[in-house]
PDB file of N, CA and C in Angstrom:
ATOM      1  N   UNK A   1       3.297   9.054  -7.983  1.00  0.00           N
ATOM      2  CA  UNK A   1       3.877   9.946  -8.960  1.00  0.00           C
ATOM      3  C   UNK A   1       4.973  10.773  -8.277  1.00  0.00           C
ATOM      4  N   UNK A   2       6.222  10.971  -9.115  1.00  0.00           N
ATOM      5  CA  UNK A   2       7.237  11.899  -8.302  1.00  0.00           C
ATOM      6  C   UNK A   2       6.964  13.334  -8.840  1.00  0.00           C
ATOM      7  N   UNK A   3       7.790  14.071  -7.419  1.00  0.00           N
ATOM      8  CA  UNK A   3       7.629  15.254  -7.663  1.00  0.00           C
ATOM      9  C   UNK A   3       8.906  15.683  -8.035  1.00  0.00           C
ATOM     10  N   UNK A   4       8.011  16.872  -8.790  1.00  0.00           N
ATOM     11  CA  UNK A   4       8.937  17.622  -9.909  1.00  0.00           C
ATOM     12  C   UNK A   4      10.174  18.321  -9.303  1.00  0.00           C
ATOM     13  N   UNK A   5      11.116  18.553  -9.853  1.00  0.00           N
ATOM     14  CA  UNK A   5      12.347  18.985  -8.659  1.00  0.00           C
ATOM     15  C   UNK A   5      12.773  20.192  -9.779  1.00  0.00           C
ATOM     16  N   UNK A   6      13.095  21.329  -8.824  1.00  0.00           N
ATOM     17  CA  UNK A   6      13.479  22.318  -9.930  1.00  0.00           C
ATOM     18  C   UNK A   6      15.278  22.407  -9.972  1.00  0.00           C
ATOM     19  N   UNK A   7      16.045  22.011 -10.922  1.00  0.00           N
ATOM     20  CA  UNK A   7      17.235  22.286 -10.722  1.00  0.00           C
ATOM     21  C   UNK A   7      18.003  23.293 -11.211  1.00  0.00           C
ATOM     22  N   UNK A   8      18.584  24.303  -9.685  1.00  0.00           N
ATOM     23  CA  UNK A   8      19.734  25.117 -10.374  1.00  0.00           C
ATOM     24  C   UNK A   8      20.589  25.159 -10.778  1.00  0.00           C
ATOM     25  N   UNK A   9      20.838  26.101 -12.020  1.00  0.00           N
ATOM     26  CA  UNK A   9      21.888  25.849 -12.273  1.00  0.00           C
ATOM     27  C   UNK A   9      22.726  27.490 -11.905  1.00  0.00           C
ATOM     28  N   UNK A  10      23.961  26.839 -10.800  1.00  0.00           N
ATOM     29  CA  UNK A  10      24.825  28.165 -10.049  1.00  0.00           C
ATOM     30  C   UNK A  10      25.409  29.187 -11.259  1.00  0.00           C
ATOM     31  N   UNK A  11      25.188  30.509 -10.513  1.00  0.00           N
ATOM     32  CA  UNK A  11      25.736  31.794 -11.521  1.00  0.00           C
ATOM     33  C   UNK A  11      26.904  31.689 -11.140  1.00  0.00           C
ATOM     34  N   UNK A  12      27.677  32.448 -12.003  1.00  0.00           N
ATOM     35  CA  UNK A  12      28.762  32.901 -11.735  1.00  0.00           C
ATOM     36  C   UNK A  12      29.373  33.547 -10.559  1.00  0.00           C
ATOM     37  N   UNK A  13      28.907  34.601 -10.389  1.00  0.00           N
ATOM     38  CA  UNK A  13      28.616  35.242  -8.980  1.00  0.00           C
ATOM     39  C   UNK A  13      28.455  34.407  -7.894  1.00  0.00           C
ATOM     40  N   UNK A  14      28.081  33.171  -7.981  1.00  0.00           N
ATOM     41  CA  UNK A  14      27.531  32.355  -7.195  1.00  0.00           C
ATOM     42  C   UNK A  14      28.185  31.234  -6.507  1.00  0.00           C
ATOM     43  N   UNK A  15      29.358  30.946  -7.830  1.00  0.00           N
ATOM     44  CA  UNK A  15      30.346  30.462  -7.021  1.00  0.00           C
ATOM     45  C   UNK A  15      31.771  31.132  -6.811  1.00  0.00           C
ATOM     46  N   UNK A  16      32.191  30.087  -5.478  1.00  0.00           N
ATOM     47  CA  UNK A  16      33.308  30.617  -4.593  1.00  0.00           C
ATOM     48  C   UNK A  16      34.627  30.244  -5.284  1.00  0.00           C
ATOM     49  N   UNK A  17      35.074  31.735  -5.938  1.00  0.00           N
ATOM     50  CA  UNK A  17      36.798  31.212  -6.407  1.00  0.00           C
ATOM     51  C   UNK A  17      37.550  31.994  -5.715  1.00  0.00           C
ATOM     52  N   UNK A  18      38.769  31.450  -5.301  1.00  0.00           N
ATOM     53  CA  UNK A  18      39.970  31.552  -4.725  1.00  0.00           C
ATOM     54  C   UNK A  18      41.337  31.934  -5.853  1.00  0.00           C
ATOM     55  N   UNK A  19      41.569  33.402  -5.640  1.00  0.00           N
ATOM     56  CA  UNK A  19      42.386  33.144  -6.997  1.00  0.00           C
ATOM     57  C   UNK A  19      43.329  32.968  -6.174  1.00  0.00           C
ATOM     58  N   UNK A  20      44.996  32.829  -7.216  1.00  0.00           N
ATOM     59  CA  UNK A  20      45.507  32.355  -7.083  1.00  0.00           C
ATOM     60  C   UNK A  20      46.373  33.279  -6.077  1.00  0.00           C
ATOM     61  N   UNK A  21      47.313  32.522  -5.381  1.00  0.00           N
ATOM     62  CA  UNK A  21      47.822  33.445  -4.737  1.00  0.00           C
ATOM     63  C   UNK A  21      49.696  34.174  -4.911  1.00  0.00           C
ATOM     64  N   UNK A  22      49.418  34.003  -6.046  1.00  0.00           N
ATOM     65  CA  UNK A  22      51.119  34.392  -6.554  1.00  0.00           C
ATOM     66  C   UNK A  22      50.919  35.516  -7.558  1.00  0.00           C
ATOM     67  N   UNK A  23      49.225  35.735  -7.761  1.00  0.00           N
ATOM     68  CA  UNK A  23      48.897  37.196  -8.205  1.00  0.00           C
ATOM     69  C   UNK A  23      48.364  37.616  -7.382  1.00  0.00           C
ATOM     70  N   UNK A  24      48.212  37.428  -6.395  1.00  0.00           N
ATOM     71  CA  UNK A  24      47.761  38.487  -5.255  1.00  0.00           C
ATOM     72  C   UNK A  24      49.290  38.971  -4.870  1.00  0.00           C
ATOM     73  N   UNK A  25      50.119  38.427  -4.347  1.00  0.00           N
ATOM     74  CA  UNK A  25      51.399  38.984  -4.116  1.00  0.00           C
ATOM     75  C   UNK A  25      52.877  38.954  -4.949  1.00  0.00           C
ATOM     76  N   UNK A  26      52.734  40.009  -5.946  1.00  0.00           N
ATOM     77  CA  UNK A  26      53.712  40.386  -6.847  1.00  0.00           C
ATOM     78  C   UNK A  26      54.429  41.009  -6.396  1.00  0.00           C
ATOM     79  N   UNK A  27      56.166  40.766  -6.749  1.00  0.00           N
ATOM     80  CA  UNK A  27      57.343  40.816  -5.834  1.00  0.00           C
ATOM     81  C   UNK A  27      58.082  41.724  -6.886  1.00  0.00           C
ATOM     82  N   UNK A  28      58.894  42.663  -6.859  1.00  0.00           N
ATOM     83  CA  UNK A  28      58.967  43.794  -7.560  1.00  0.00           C
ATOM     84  C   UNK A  28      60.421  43.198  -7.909  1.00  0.00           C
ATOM     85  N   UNK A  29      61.051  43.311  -9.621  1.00  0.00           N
ATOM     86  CA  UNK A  29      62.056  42.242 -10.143  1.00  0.00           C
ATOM     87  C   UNK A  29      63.129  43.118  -9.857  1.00  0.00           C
ATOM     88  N   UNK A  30      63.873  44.348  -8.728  1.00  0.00           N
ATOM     89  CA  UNK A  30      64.835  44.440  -8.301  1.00  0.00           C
ATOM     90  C   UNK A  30      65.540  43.692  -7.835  1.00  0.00           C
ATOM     91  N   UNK A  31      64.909  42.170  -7.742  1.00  0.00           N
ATOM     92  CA  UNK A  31      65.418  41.276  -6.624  1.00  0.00           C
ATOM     93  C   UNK A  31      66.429  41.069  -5.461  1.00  0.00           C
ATOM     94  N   UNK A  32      65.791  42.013  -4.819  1.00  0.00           N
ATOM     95  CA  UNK A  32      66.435  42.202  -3.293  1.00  0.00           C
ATOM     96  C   UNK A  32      65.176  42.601  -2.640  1.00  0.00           C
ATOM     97  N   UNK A  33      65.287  41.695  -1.230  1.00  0.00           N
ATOM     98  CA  UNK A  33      64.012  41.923  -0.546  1.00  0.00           C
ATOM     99  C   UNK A  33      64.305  42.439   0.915  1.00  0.00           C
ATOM    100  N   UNK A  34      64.541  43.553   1.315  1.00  0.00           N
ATOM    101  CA  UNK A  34      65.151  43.819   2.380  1.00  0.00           C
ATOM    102  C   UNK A  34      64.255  43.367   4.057  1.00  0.00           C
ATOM    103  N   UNK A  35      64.850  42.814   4.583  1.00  0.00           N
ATOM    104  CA  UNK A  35      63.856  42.610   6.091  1.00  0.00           C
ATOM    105  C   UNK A  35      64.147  43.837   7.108  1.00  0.00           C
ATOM    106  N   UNK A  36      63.183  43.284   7.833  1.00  0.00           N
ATOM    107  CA  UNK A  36      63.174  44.298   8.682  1.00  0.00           C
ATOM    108  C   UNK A  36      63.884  45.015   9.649  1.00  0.00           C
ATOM    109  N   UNK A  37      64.647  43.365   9.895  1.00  0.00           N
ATOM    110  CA  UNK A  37      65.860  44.008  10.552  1.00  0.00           C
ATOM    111  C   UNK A  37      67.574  44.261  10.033  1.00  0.00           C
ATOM    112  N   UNK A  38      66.867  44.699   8.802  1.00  0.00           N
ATOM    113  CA  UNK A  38      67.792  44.846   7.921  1.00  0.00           C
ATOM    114  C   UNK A  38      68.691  44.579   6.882  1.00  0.00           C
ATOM    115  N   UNK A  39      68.227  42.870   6.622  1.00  0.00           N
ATOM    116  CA  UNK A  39      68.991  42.125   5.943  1.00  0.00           C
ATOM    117  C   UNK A  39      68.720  42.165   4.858  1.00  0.00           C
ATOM    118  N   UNK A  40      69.096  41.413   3.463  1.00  0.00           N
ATOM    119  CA  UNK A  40      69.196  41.800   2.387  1.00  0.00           C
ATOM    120  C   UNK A  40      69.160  40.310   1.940  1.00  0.00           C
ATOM    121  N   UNK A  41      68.116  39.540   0.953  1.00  0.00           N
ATOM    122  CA  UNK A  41      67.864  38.608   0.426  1.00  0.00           C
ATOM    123  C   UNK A  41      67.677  38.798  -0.960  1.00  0.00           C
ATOM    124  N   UNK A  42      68.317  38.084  -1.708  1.00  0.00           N
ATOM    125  CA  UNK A  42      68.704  37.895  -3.248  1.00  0.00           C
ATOM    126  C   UNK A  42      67.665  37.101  -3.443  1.00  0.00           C
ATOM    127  N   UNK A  43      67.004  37.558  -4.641  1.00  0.00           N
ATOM    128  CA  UNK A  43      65.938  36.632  -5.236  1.00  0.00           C
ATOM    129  C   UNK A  43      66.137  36.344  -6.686  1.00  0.00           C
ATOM    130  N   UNK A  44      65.775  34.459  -6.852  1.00  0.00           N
ATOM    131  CA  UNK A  44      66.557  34.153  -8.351  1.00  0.00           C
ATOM    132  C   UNK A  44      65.195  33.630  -8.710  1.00  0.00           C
ATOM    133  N   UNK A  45      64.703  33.620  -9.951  1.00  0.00           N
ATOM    134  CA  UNK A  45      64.048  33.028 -10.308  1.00  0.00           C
ATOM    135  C   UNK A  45      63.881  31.685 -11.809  1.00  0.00           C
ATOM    136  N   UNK A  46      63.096  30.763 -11.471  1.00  0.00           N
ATOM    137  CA  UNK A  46      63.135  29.827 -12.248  1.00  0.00           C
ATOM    138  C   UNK A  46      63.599  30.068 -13.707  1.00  0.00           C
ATOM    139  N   UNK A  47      62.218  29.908 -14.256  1.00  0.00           N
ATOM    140  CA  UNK A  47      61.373  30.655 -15.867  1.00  0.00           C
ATOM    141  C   UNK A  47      61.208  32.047 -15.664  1.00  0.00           C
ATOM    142  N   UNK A  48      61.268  33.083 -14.971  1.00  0.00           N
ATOM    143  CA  UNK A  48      60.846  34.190 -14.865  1.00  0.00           C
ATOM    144  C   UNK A  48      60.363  34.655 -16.414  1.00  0.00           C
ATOM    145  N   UNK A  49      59.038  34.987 -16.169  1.00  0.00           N
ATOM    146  CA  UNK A  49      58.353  35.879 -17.549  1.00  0.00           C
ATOM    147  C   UNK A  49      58.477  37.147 -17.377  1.00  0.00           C
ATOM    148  N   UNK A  50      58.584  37.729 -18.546  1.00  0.00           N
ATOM    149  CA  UNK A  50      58.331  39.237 -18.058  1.00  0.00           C
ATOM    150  C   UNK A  50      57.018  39.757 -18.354  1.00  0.00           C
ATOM    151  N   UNK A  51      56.493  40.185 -17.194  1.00  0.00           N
ATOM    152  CA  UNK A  51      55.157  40.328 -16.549  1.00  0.00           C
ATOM    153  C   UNK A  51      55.100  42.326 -16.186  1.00  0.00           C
ATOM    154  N   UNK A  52      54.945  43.056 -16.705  1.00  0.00           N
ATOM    155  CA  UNK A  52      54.795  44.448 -16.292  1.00  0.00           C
ATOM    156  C   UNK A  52      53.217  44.311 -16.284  1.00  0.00           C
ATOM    157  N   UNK A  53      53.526  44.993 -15.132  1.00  0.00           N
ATOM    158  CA  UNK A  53      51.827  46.086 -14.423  1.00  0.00           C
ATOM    159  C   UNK A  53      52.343  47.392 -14.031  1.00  0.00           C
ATOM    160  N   UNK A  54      51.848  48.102 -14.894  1.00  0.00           N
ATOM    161  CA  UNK A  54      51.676  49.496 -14.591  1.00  0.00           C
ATOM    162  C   UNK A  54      52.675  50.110 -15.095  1.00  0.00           C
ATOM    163  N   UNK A  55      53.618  49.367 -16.267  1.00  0.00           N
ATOM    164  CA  UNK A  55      55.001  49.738 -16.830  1.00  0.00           C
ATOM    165  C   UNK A  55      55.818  49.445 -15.726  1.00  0.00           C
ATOM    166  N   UNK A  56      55.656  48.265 -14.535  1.00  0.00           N
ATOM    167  CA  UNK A  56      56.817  48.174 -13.769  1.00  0.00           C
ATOM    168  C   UNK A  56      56.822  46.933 -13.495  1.00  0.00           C
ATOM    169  N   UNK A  57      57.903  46.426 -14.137  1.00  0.00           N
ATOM    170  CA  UNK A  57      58.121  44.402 -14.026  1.00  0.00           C
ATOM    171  C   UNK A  57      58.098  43.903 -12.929  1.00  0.00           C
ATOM    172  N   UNK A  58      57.666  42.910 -12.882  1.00  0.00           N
ATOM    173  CA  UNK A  58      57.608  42.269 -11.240  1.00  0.00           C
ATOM    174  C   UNK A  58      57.787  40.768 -11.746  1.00  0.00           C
ATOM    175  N   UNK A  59      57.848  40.234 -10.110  1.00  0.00           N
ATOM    176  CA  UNK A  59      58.164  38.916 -10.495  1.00  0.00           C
ATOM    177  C   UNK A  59      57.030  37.805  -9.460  1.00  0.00           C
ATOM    178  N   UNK A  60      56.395  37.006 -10.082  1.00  0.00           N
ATOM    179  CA  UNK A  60      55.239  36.268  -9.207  1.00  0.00           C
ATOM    180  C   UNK A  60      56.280  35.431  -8.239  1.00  0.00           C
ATOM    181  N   UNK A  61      55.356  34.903  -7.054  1.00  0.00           N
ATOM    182  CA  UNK A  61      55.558  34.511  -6.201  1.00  0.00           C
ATOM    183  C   UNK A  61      55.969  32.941  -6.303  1.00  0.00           C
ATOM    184  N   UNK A  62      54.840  32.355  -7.417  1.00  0.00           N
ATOM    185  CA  UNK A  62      55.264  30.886  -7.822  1.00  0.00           C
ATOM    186  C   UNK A  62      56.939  30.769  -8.739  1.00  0.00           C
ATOM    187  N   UNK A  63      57.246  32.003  -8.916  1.00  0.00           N
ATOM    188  CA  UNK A  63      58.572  31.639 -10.112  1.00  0.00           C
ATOM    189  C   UNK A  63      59.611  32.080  -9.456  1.00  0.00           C
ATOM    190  N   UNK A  64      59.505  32.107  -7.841  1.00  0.00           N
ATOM    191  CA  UNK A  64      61.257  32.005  -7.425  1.00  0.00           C
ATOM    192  C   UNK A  64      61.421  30.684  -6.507  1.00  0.00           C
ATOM    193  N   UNK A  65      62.641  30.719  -6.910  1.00  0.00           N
ATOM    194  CA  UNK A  65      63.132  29.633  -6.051  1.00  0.00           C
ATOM    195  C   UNK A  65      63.061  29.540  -4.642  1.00  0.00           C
ATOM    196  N   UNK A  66      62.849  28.037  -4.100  1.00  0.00           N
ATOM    197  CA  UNK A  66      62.581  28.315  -2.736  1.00  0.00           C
ATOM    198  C   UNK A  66      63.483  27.142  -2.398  1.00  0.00           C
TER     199      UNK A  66
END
């Protein structure tokens, strides 16, 4: 006779998500990104949506051109 097997079923909590990472780093839609050593990079983007957080537009990481 087999034995009985109990199967879980995983919570939510339980599993491992990875969000995405172009909302972890939102790029502010002045588009100019100044470096450190001073330079000045123009940023264009594809589709750009307009996306405000916090009443201040930004622009994701997946929607500029690379």
């Amino acid at each position: 006779m087999a034995k009985k097997r109990t199967i879980l079923i995983p919570r939510i909590k339980d599993i491992n998500i990875t969000p995405d990472t172009s909302c972890m780093h939102p790029i502010l839609e002045d588009n100019t990104l100044v470096c450190l050593h001073g330079g000045r990079v123009k940023l264009k983007a594809k589709k750009a949506k307009r996306i405000k957080s916090d009443n201040v537009s930004i622009m994701l990481d997946n929607e500029i051109q690379g």
